[in-house]
N, C-alpha and C. Protein backbone atom coordinates (compact mmCIF):
# COMPACT_ATOMS: atom_id res chain seq x y z
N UNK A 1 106.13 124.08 143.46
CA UNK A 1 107.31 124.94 143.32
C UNK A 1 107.34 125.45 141.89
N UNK A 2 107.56 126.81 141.70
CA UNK A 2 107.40 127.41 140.58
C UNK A 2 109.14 127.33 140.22
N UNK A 3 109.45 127.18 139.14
CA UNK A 3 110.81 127.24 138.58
C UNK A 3 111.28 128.39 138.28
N UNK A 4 110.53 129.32 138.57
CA UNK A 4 110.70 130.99 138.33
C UNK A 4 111.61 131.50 139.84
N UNK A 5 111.19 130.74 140.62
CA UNK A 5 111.54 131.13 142.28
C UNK A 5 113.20 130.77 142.23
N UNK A 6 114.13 131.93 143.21
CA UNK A 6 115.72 131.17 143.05
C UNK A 6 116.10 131.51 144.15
N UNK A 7 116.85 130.89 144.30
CA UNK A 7 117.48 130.77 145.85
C UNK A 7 118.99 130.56 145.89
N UNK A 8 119.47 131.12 146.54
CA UNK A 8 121.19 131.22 147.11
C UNK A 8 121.70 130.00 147.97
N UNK A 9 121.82 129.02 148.02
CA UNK A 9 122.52 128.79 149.47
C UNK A 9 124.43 129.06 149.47
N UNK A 10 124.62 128.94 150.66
CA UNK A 10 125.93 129.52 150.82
C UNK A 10 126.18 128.63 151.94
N UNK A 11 127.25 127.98 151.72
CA UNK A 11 128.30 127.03 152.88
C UNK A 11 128.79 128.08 154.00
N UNK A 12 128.80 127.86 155.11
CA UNK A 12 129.90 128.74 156.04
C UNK A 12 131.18 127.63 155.91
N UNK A 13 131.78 127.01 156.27
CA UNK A 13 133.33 126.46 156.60
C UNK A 13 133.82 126.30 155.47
N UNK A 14 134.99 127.25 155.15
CA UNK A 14 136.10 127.05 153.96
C UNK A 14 135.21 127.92 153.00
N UNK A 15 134.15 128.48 153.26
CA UNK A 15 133.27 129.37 152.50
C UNK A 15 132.78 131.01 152.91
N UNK A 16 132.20 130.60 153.89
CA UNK A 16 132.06 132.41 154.92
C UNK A 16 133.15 132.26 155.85
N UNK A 17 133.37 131.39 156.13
CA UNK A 17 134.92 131.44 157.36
C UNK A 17 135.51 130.34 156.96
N UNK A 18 136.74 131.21 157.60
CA UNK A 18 138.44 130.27 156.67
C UNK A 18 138.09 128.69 157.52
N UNK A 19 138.10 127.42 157.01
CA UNK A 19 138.63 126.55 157.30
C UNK A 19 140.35 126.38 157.81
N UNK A 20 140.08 126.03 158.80
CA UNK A 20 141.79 125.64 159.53
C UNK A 20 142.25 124.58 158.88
N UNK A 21 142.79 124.56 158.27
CA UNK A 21 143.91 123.04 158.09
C UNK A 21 144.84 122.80 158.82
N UNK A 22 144.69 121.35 159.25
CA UNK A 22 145.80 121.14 160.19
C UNK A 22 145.35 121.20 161.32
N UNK A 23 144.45 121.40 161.57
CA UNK A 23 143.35 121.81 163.18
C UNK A 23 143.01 120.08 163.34
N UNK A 24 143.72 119.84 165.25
CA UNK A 24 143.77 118.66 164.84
C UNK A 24 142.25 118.63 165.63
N UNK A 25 141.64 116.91 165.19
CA UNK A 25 139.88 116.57 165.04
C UNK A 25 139.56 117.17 166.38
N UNK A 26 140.46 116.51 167.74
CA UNK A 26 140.13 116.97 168.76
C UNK A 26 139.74 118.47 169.16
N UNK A 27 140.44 119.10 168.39
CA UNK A 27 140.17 120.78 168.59
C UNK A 27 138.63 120.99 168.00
N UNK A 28 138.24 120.51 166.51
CA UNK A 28 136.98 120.72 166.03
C UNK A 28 135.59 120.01 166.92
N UNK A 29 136.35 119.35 168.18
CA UNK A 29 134.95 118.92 168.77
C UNK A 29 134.63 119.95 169.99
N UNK A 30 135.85 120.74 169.93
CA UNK A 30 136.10 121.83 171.31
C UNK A 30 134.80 122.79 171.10
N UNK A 31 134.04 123.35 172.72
CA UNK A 31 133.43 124.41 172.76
C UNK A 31 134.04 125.53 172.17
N UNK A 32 133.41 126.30 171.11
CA UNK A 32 134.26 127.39 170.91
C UNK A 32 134.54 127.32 169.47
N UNK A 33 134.94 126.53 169.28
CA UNK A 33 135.81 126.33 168.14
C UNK A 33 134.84 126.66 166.67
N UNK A 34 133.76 126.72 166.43
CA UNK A 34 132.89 127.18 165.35
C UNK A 34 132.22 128.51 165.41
N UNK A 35 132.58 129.20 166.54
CA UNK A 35 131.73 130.39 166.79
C UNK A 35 133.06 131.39 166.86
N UNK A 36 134.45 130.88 166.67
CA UNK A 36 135.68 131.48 166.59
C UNK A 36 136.16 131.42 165.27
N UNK A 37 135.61 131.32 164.34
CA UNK A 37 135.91 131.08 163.21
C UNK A 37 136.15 131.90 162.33
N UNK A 38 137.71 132.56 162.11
CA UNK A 38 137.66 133.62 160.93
C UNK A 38 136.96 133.94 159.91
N UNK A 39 136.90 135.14 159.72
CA UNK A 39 136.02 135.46 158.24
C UNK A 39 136.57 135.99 157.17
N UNK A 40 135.82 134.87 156.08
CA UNK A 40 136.35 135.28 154.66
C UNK A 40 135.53 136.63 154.38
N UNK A 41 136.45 137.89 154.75
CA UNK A 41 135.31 139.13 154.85
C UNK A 41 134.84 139.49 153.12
N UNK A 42 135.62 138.98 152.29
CA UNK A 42 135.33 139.94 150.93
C UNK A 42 133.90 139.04 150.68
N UNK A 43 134.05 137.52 151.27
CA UNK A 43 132.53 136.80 150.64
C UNK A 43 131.55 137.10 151.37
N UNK A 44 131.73 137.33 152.82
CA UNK A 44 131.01 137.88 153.69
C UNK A 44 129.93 139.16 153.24
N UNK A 45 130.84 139.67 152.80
CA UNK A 45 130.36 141.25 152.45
C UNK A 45 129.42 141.23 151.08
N UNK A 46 129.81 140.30 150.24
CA UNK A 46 129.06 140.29 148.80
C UNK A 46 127.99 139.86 149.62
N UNK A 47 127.78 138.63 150.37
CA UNK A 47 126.97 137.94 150.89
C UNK A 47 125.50 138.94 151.48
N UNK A 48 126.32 139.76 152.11
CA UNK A 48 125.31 140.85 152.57
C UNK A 48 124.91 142.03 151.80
N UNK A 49 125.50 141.91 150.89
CA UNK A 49 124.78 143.04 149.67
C UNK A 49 123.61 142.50 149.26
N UNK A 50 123.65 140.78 148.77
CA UNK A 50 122.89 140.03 148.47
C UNK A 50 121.66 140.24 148.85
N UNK A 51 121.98 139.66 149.85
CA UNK A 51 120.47 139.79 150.98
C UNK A 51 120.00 141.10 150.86
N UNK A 52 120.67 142.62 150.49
CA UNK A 52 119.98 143.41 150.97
C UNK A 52 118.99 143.79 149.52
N UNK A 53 119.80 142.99 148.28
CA UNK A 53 118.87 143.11 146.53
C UNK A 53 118.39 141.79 146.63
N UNK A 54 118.19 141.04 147.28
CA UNK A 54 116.67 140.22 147.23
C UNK A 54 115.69 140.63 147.13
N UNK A 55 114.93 141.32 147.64
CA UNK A 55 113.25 142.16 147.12
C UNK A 55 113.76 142.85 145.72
N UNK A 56 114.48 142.91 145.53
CA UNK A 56 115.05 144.15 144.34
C UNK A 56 114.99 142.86 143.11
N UNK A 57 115.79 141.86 142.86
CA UNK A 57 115.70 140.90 142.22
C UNK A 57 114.82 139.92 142.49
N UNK A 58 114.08 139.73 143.75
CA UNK A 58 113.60 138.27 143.64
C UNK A 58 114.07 137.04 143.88
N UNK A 59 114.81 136.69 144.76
CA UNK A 59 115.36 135.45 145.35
C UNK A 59 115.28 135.61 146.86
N UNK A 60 115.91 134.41 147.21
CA UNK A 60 116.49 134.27 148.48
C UNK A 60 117.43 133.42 148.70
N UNK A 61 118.28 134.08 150.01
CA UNK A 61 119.26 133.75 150.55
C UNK A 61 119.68 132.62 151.48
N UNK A 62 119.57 131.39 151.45
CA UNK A 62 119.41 130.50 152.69
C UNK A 62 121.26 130.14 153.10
N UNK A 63 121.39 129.58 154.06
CA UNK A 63 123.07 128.86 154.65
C UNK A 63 122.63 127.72 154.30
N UNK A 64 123.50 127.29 153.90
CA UNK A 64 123.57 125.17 154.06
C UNK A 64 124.78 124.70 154.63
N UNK A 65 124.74 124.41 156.08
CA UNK A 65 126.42 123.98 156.51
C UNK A 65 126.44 122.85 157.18
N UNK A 66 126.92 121.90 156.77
CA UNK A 66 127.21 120.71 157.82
C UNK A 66 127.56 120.55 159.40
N UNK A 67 127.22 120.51 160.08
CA UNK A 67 127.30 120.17 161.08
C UNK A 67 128.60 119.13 161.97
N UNK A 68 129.77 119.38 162.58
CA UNK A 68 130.61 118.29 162.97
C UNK A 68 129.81 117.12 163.83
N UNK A 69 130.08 116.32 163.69
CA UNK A 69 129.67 114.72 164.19
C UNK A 69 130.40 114.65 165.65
N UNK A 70 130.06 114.87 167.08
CA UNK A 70 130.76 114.99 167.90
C UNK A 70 130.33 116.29 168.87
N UNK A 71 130.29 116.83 167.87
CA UNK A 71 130.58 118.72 168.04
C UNK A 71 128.89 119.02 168.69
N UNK A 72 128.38 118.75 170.22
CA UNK A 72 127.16 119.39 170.51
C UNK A 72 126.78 120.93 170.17
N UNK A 73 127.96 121.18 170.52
CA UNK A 73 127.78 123.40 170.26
C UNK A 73 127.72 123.70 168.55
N UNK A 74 128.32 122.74 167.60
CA UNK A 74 128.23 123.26 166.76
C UNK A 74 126.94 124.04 165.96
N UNK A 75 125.75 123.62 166.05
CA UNK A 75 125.04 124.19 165.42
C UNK A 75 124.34 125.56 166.03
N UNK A 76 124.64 125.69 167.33
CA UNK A 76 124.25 126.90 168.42
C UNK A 76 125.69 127.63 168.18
N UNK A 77 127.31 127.17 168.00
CA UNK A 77 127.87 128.48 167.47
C UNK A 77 127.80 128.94 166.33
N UNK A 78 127.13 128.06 165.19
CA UNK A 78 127.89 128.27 163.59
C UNK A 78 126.00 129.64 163.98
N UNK A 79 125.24 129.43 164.25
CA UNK A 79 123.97 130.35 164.46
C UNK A 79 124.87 131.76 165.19
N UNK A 80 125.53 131.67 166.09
CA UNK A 80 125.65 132.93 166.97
C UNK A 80 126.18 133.85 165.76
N UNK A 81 127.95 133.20 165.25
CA UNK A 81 128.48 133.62 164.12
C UNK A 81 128.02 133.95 162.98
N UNK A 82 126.94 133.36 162.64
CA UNK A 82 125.92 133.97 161.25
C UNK A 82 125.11 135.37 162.04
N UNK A 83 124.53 135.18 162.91
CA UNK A 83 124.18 136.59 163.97
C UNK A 83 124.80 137.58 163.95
N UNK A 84 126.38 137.49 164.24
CA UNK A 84 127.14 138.24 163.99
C UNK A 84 127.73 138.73 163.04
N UNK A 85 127.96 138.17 161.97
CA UNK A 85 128.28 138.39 160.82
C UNK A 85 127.07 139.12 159.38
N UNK A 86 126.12 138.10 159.88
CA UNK A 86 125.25 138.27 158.80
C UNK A 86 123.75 138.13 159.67
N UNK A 87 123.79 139.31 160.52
CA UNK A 87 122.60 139.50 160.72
C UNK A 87 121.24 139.96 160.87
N UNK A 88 121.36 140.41 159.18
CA UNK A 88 120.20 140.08 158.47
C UNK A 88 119.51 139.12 158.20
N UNK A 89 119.85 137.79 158.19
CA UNK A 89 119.69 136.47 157.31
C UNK A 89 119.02 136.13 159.06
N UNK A 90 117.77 135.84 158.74
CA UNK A 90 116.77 135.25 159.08
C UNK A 90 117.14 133.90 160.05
N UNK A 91 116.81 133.47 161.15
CA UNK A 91 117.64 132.06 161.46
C UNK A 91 116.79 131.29 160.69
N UNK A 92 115.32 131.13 159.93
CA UNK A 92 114.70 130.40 159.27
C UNK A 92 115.09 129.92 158.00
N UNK A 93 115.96 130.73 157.77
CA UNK A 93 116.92 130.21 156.39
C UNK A 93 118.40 129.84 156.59
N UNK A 94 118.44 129.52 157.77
CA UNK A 94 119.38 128.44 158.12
C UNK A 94 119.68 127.23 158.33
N UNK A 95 120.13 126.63 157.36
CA UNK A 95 119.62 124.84 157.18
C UNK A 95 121.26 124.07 157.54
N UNK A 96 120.69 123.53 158.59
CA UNK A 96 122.12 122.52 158.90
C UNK A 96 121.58 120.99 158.50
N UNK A 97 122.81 120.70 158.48
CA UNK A 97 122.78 118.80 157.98
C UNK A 97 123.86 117.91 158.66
N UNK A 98 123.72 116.91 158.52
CA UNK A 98 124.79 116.43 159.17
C UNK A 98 125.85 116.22 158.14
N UNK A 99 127.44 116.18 158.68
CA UNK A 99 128.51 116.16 158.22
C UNK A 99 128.39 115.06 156.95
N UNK A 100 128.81 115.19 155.71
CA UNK A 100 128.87 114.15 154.78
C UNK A 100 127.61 113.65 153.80
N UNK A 101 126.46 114.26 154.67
CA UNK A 101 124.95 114.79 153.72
C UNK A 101 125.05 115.27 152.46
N UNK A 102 124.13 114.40 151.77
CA UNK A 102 123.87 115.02 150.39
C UNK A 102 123.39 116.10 150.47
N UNK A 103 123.75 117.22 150.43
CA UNK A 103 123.36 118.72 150.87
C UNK A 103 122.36 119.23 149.19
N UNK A 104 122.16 118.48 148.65
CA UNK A 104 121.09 118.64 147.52
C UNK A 104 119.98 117.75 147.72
N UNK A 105 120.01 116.28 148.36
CA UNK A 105 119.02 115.62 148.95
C UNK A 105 118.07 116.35 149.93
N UNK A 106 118.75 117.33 151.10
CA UNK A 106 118.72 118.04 152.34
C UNK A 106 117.46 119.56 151.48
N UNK A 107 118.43 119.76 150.46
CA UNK A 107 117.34 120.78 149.83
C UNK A 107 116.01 120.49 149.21
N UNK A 108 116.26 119.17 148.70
CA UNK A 108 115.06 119.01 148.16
C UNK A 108 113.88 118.37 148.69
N UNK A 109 114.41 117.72 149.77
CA UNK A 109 113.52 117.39 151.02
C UNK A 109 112.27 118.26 151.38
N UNK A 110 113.31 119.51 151.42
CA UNK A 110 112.78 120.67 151.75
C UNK A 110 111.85 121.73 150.74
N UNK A 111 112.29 121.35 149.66
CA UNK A 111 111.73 122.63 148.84
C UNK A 111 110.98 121.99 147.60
N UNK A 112 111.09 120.56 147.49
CA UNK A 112 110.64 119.60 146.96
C UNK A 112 111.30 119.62 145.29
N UNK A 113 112.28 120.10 144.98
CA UNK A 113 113.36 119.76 144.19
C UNK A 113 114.42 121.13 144.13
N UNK A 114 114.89 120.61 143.13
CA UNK A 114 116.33 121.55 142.78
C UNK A 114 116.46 121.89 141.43
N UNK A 115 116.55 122.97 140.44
CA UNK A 115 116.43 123.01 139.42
C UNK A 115 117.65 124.30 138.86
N UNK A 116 117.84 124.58 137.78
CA UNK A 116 118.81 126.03 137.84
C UNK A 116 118.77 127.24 138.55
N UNK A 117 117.44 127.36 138.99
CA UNK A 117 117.40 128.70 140.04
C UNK A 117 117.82 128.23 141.49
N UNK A 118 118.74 127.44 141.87
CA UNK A 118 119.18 127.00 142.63
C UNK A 118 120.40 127.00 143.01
N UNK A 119 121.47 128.08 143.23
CA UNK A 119 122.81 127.87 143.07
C UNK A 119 123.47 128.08 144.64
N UNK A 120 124.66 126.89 144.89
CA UNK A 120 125.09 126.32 145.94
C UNK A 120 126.62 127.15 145.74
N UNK A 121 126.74 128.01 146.72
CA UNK A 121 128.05 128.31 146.98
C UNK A 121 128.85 127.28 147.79
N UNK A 122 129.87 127.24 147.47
CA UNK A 122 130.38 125.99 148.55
C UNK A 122 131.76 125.94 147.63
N UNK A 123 132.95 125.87 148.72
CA UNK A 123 134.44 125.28 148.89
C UNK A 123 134.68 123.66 148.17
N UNK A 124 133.96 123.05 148.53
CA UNK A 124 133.59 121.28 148.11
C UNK A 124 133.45 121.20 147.00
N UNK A 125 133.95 120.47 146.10
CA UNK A 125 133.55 119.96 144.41
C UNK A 125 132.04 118.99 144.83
N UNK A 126 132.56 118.15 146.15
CA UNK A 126 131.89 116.47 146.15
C UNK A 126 130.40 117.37 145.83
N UNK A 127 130.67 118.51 147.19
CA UNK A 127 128.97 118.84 147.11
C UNK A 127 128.52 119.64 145.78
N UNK A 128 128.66 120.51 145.22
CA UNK A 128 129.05 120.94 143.88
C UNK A 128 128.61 119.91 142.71
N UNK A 129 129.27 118.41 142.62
CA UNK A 129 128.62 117.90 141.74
C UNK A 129 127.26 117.21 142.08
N UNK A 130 127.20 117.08 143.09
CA UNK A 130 126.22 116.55 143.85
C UNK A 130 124.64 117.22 143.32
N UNK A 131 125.23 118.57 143.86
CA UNK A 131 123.83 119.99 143.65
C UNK A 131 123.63 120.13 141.71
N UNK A 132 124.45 119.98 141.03
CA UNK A 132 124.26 119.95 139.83
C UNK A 132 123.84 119.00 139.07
N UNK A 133 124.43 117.60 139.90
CA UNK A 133 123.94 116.24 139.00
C UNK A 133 122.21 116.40 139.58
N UNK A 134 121.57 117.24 140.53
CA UNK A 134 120.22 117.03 141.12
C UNK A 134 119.94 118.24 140.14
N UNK A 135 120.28 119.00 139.19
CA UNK A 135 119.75 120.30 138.49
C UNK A 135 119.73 121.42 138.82
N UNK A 136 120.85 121.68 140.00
CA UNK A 136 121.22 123.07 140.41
C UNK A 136 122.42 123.62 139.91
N UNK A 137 122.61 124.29 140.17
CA UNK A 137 123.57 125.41 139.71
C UNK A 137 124.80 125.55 140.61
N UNK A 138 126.27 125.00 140.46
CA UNK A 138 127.18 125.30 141.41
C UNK A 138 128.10 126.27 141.38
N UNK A 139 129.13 126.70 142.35
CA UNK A 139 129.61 127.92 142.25
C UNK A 139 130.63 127.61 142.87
N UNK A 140 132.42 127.24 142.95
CA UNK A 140 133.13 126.78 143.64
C UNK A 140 133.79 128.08 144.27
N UNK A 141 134.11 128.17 145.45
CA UNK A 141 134.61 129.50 146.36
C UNK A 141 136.01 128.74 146.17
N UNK A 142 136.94 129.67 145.69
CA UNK A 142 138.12 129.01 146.00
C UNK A 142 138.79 129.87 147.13
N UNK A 143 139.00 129.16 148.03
CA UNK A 143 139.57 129.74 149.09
C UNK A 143 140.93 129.20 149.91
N UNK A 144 142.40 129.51 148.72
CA UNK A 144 143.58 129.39 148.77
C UNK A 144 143.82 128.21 149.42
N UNK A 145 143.28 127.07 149.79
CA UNK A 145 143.54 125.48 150.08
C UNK A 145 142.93 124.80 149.40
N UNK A 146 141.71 125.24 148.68
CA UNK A 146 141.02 123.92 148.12
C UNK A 146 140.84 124.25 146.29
N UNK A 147 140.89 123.09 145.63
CA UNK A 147 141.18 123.26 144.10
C UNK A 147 142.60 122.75 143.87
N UNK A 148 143.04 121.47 144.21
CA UNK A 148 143.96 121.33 144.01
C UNK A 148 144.16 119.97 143.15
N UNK A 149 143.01 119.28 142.87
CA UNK A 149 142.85 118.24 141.73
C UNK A 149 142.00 118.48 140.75
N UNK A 150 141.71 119.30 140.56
CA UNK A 150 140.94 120.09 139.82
C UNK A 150 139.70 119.20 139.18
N UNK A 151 139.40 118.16 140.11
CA UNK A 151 137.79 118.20 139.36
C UNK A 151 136.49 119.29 139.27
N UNK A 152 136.75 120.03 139.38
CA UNK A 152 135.68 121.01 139.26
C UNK A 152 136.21 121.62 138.29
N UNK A 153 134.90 121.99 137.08
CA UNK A 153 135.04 122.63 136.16
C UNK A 153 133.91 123.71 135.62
N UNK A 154 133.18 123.84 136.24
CA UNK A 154 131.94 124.65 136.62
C UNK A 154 132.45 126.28 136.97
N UNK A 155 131.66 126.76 137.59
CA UNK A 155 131.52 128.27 137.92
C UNK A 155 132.61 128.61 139.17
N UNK A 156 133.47 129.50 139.34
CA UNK A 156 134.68 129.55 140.24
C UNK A 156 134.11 131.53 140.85
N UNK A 157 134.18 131.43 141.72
CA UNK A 157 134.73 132.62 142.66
C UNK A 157 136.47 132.71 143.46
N UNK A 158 136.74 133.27 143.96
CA UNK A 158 137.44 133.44 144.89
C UNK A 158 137.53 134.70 145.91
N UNK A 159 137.86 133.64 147.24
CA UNK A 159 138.01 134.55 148.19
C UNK A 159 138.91 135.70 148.15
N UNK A 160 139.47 135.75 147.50
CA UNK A 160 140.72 136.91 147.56
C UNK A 160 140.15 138.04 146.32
N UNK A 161 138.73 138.10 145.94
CA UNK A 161 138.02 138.74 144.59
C UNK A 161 137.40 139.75 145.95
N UNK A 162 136.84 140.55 145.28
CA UNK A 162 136.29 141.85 145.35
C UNK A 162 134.89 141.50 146.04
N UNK A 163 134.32 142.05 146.89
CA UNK A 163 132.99 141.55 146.97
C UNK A 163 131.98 142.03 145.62
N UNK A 164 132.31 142.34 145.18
CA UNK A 164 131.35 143.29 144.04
C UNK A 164 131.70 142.46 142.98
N UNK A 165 133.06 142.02 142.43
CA UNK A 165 133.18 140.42 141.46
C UNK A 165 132.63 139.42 142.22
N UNK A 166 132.09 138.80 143.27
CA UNK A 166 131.79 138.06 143.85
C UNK A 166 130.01 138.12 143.68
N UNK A 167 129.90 139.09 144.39
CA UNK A 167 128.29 139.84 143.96
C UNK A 167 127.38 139.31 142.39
N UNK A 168 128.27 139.60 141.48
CA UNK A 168 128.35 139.98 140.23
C UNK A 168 128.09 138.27 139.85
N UNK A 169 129.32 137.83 140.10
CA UNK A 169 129.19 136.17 139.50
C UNK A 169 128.08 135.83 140.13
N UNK A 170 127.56 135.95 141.40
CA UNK A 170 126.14 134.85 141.61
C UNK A 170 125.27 134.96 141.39
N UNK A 171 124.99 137.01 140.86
CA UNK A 171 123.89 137.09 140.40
C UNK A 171 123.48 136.26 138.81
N UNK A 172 125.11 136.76 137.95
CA UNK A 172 124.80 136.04 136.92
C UNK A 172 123.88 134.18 137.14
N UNK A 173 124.95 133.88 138.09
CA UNK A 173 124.11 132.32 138.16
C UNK A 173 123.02 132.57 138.25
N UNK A 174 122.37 133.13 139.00
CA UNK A 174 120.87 133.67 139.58
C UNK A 174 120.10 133.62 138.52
N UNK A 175 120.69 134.05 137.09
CA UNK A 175 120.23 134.51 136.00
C UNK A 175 120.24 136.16 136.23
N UNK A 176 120.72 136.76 136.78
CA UNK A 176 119.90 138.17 136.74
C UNK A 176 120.83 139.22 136.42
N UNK A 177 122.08 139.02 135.66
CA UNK A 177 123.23 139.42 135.07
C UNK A 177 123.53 138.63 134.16
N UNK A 178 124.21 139.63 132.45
CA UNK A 178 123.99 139.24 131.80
C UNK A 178 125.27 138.46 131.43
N UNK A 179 125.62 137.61 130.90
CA UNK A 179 126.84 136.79 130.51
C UNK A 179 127.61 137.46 129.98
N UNK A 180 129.17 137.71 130.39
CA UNK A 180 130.48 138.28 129.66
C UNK A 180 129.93 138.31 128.69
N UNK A 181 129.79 139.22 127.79
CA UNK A 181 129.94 138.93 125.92
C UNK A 181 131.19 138.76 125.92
N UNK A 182 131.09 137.79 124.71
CA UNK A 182 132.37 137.28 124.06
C UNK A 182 133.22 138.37 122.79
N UNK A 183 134.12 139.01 122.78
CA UNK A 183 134.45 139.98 121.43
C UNK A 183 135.12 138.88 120.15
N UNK A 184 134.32 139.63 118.89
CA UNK A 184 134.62 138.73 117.90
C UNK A 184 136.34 138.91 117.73
């Protein structure tokens, strides 16, 4: 693995589509219930600009989403809904795990480590420090429920931003945008 190579991953739940709160467990094991899943359209949309300046910059785009424990359909709806939403994105760069996975262990399994050209979109701090304490790069989506003990102190988006501020911040992570200057 060359350290020059960078890669995106991006969470779907509480990240490309709204997490329900309050959705009680029984409902999240229901047919249906992951392939019905609102969309956070402004991240959605950066999401797919992305993908379309990959050959242009040089990266790639993969999903990393956990999987419910219970839930047989889940990983055949959270696929239909990326189809639909985002379908450009390859199903080969769609990486599921199971619920509660070190989702930086899961990458590096795979790609045989994790280093700064590596940045993890994701709602979750846990996973966030997780992907950074392994040498990646995190990016917290705040998406109007989560950030409310504020251990995360790293790189912030939000869902309610522009896709083009959204765009903008991951390329910077990417490296491929240049850092706010600071005015003296």
């Amino acid at each position: 693995m060359f350290e020059t190579e960078k890669r995106l991953f991006v969470d779907i739940d509480g990240t490309l589509a709204v997490w329900q709160v309050g959705t009680p467990y029984e409902e999240l094991l229901k047919r249906g219930y992951f392939r019905s899943l609102p969309v956070h359209d402004s991240v959605v949309q950066a999401v797919r600009v992305l993908l379309a300046k990959e050959k242009q910059f040089g990266f790639k785009t993969y999903i990393l989403s956990a999987l419910m424990p219970g839930n047989p359909w889940a990983e055949a709806e959270k696929r239909a809904w990326l189809n639909e939403h985002l379908p450009e994105l390859s199903a080969s760069r769609m990486i599921f795990c199971e619920s509660g996975a070190n989702k930086s262990q899961i990458v590096a399994e795979r790609f045989g480590e994790i280093y700064q050209g590596f940045v993890l979109l994701n709602d979750y701090s846990a996973n966030l420090h997780a992907w950074e304490q392994a040498g990646g790069k995190g990016i917290k989506l705040m998406n109007g429920i989560n950030g409310t003990k504020g251990t995360w102190n790293g790189l912030v988006v939000s869902r309610f931003a522009s896709p083009e501020h959204t765009e903008i911040q991951i390329l910077r992570a990417l490296g491929f945008w240049p850092e706010k200057s600071e005015k003296a």
